[in-house]
N, C-alpha and C. Protein backbone atom coordinates (compact mmCIF):
# COMPACT_ATOMS: atom_id res chain seq x y z
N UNK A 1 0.82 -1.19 0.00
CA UNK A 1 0.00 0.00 0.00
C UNK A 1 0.87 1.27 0.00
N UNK A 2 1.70 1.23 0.62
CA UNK A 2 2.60 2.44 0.83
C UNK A 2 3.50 2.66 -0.48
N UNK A 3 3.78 1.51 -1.01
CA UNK A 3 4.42 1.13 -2.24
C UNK A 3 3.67 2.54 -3.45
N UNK A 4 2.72 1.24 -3.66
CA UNK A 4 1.15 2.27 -4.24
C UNK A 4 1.11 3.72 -3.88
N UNK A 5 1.20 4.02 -2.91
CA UNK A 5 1.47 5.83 -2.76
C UNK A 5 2.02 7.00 -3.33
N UNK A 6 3.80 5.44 -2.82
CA UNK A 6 4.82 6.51 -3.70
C UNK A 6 4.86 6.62 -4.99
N UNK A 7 4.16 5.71 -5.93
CA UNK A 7 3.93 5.52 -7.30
C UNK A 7 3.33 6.84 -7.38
N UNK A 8 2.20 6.68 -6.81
CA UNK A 8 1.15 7.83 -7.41
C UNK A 8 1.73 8.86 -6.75
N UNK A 9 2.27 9.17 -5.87
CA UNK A 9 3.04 10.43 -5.89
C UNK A 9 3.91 11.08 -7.10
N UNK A 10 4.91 9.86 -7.03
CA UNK A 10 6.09 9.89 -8.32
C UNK A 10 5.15 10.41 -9.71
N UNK A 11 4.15 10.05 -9.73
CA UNK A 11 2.95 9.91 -11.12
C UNK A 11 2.70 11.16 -11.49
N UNK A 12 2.16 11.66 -10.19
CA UNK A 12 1.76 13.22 -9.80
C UNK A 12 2.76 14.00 -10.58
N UNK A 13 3.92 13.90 -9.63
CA UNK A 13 4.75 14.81 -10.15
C UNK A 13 5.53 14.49 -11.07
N UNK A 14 5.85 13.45 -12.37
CA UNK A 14 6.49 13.49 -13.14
C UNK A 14 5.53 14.27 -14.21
N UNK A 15 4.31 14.04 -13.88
CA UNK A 15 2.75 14.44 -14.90
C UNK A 15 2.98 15.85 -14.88
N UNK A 16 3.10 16.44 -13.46
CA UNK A 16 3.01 17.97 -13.33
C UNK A 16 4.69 18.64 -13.92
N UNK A 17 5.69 18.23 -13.96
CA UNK A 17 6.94 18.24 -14.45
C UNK A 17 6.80 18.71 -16.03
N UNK A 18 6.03 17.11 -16.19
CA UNK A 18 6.12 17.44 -18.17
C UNK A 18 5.11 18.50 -18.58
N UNK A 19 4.12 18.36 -17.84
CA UNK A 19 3.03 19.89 -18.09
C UNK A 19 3.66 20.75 -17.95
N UNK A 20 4.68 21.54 -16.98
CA UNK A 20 5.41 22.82 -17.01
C UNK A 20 5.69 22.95 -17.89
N UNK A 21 6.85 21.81 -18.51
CA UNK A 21 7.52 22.31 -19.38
C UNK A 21 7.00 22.41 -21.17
N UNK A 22 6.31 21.31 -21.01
CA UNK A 22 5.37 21.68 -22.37
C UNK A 22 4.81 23.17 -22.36
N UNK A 23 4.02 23.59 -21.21
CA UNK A 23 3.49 24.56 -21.49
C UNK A 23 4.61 25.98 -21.30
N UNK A 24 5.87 25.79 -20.80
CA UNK A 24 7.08 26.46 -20.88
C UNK A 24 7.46 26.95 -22.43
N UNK A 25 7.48 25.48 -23.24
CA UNK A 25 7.93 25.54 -24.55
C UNK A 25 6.65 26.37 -25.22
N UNK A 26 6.09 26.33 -25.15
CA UNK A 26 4.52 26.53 -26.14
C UNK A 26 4.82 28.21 -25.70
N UNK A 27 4.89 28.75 -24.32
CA UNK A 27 4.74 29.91 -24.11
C UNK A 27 6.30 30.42 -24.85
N UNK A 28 7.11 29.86 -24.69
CA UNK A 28 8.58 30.66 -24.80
C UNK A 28 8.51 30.93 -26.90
N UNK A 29 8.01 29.38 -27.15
CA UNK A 29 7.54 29.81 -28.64
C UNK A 29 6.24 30.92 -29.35
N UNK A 30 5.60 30.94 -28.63
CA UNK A 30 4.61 32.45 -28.39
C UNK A 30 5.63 33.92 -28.66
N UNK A 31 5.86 33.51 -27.44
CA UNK A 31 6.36 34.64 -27.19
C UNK A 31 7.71 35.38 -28.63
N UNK A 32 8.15 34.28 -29.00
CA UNK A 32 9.61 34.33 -29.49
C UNK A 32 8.97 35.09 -31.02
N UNK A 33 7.64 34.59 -31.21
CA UNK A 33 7.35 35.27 -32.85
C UNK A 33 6.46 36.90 -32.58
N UNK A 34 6.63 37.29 -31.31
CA UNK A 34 6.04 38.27 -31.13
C UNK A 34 6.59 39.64 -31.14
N UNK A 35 6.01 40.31 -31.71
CA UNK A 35 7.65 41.66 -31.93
C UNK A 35 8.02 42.22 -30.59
N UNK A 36 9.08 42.42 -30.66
CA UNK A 36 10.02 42.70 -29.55
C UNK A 36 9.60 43.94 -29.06
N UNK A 37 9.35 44.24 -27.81
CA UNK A 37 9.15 46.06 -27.13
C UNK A 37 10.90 46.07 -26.50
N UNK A 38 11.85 46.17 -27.25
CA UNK A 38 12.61 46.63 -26.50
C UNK A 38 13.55 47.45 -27.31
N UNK A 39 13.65 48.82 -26.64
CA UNK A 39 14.21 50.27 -27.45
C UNK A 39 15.10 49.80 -28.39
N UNK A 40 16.09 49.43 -28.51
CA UNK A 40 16.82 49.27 -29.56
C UNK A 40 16.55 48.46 -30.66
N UNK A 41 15.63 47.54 -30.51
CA UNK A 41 15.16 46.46 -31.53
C UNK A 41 14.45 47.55 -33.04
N UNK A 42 14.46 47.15 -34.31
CA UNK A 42 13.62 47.37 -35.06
C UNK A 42 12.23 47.31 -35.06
N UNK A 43 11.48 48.41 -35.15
CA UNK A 43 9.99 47.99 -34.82
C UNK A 43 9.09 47.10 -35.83
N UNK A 44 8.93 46.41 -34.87
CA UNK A 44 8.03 45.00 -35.53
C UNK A 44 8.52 44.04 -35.68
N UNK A 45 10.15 43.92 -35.17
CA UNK A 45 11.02 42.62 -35.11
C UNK A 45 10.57 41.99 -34.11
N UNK A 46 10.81 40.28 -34.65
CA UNK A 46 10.44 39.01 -33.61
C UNK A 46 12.27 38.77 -32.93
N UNK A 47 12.00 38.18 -32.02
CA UNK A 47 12.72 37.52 -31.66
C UNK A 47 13.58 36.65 -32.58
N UNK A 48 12.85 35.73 -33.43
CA UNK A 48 13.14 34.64 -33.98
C UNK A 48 13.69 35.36 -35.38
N UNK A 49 13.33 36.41 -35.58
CA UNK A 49 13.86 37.42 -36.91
C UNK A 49 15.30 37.69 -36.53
N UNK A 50 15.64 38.04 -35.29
CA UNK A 50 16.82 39.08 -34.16
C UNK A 50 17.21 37.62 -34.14
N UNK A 51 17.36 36.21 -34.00
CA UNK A 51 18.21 35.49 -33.46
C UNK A 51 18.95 35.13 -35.41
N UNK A 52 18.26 34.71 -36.38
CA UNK A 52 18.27 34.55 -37.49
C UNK A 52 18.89 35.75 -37.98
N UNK A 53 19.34 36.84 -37.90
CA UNK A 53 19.57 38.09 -38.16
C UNK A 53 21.07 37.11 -37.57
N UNK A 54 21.43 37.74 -36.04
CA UNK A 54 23.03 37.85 -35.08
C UNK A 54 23.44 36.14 -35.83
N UNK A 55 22.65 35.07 -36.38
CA UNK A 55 23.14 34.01 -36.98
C UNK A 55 23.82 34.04 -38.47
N UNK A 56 23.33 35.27 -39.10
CA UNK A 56 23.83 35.33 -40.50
C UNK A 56 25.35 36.14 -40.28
N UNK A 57 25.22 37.06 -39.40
CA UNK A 57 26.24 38.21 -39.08
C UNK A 57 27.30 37.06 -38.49
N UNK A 58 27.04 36.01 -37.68
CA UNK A 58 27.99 35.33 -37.33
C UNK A 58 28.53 34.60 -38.22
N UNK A 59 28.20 33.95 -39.40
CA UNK A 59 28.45 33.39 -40.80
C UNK A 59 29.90 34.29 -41.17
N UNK A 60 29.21 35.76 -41.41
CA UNK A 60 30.33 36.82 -42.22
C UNK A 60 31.81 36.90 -40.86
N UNK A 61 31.72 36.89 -39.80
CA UNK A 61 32.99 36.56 -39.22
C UNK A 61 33.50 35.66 -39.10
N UNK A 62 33.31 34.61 -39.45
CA UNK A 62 34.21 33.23 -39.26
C UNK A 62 35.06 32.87 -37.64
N UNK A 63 34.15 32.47 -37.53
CA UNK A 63 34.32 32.29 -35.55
C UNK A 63 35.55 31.23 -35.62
N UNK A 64 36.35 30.78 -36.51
CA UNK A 64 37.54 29.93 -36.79
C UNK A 64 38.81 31.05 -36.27
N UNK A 65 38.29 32.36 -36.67
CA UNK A 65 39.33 33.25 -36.32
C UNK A 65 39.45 34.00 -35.39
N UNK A 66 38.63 33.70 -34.43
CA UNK A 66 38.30 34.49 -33.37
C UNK A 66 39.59 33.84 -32.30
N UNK A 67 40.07 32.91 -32.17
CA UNK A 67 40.47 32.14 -31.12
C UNK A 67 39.47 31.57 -29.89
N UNK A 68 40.22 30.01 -30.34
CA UNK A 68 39.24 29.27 -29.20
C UNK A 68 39.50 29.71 -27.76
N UNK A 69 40.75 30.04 -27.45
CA UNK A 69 40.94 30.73 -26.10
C UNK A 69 39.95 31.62 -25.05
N UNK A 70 39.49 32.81 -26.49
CA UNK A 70 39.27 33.45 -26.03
C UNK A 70 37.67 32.75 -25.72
N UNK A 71 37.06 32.11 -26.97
CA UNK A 71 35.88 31.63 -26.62
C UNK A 71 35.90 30.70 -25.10
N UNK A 72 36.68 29.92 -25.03
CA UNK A 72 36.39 28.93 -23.67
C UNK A 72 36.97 29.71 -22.63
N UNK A 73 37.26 30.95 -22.65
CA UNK A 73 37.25 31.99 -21.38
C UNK A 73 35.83 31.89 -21.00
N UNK A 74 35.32 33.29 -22.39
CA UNK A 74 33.97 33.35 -22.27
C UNK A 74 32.63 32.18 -21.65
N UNK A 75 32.95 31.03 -22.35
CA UNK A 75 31.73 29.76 -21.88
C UNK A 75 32.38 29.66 -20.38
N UNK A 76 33.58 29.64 -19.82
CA UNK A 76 33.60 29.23 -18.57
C UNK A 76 33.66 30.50 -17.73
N UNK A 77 33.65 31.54 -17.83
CA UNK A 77 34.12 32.89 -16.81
C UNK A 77 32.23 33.25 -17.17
N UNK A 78 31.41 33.05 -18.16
CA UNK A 78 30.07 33.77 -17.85
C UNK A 78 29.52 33.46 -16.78
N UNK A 79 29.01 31.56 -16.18
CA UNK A 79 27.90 32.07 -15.32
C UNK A 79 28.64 32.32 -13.97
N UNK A 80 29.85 32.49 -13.83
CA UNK A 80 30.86 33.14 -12.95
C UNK A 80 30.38 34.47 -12.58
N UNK A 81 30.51 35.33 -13.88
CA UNK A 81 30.17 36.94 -14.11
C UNK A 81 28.34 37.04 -13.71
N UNK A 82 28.17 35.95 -14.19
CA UNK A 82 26.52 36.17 -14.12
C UNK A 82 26.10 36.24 -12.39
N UNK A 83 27.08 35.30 -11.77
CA UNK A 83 26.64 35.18 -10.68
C UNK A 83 27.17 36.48 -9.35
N UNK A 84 28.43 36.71 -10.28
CA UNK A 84 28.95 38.31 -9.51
C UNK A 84 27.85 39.27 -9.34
N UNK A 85 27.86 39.56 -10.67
CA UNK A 85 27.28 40.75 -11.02
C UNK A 85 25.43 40.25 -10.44
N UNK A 86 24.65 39.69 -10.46
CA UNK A 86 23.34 39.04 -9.50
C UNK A 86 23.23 39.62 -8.13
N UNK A 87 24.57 39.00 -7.78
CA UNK A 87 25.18 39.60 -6.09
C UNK A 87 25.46 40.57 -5.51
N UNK A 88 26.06 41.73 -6.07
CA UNK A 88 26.23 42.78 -6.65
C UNK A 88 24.88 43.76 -6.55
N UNK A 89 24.05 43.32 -7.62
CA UNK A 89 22.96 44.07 -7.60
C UNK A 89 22.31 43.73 -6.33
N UNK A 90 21.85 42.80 -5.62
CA UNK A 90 21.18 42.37 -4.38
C UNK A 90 21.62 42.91 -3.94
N UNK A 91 22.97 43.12 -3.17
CA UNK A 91 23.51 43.52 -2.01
C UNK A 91 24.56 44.52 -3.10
N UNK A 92 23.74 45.76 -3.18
CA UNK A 92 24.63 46.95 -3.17
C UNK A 92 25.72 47.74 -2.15
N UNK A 93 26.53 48.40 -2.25
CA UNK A 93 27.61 48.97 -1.21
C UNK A 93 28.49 48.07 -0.62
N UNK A 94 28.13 46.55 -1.26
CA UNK A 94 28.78 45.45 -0.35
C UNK A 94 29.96 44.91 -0.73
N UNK A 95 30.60 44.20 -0.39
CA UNK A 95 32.04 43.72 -0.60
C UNK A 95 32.42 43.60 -1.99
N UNK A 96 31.55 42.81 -2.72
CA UNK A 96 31.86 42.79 -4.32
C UNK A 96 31.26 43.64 -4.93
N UNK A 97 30.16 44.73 -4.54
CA UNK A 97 30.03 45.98 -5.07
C UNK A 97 31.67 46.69 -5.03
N UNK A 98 32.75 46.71 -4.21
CA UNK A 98 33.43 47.62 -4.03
C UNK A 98 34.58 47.13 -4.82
N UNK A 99 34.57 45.70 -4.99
CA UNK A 99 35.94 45.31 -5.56
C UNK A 99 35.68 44.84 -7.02
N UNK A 100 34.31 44.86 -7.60
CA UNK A 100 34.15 44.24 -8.87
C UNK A 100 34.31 45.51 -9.75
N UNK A 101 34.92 45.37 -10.85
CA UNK A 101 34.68 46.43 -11.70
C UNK A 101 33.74 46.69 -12.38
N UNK A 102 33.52 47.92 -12.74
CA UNK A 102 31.97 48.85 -13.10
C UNK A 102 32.15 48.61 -14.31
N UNK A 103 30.99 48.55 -14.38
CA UNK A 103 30.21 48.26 -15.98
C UNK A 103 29.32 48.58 -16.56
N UNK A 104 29.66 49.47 -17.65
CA UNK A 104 28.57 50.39 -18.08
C UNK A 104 27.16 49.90 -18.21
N UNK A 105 26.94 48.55 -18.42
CA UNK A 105 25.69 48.19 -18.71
C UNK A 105 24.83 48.43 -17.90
N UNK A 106 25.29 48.26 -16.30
CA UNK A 106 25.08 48.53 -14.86
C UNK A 106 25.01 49.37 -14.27
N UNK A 107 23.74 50.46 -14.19
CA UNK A 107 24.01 51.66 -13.51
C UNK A 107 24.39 51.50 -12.24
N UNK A 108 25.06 52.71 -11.73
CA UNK A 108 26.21 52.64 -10.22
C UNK A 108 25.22 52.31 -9.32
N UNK A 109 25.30 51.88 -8.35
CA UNK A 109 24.50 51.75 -7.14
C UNK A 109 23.33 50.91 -7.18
C-alpha cells in the first residue's frame, strides 16, 4: 500500500513536471514570434527574426578566427560573471560591489 502511494506520488509529479515544461515551450515559442518592445530592436522585429539576423552576421565573421581561447574563457568565466554581477545588484555597497569592476551596462548603485 505504501508502495502504491509513492507511485502515485512519483505519477503526480512526473505528470506535473512534463506539463510545465510543455506549457514552458509553447509559451517561450509564443512569445519568441512576437515583436520585440525593446528600445533598440527594429519595430516589428520578432525575436526569432533578431536570433536569425546575429546568426547570419555570425556566418560573415568566421568564428575559426576568433580564437578558441578566447571563446572557452567566455563559456567558462560567464555564469561566474553572471553570478557576480546578480550579487552585486542584491547587495549593493557590499564587498563585491566595491571590488568588482563597473560596468557600463550597470548603472552605479
Amino acid at each position: 500500500m505504501i508502495a502504491g502511494f509513492i507511485h502515485l506520488v512519483w505519477k503526480v509529479i512526473w505528470n506535473v513536471v512534463v506539463v510545465l515544461v510543455c506549457a514552458g515551450l509553447i509559451f517561450i515559442g509564443y512569445k519568441a514570434n512576437q515583436p520585440m518592445s525593446v528600445a533598440g530592436a527594429p519595430k516589428g522585429m520578432t525575436y526569432v527574426e533578431f536570433i536569425q539576423d546575429r546568426l547570419e552576421a555570425a556566418k560573415t565573421v568566421e568564428p575559426s578566427r576568433c580564437g578558441w581561447g578566447m571563446m572557452l574563457s567566455l563559456a567558462a568565466l560567464g555564469p561566474i560573471y553572471s553570478v557576480v554581477y546578480t550579487e552585486v545588484a542584491i547587495h549593493p555597497d557590499g564587498f563585491l560591489d566595491k571590488v568588482t569592476a563597473p560596468d557600463l551596462i550597470f548603472p552605479p548603485g
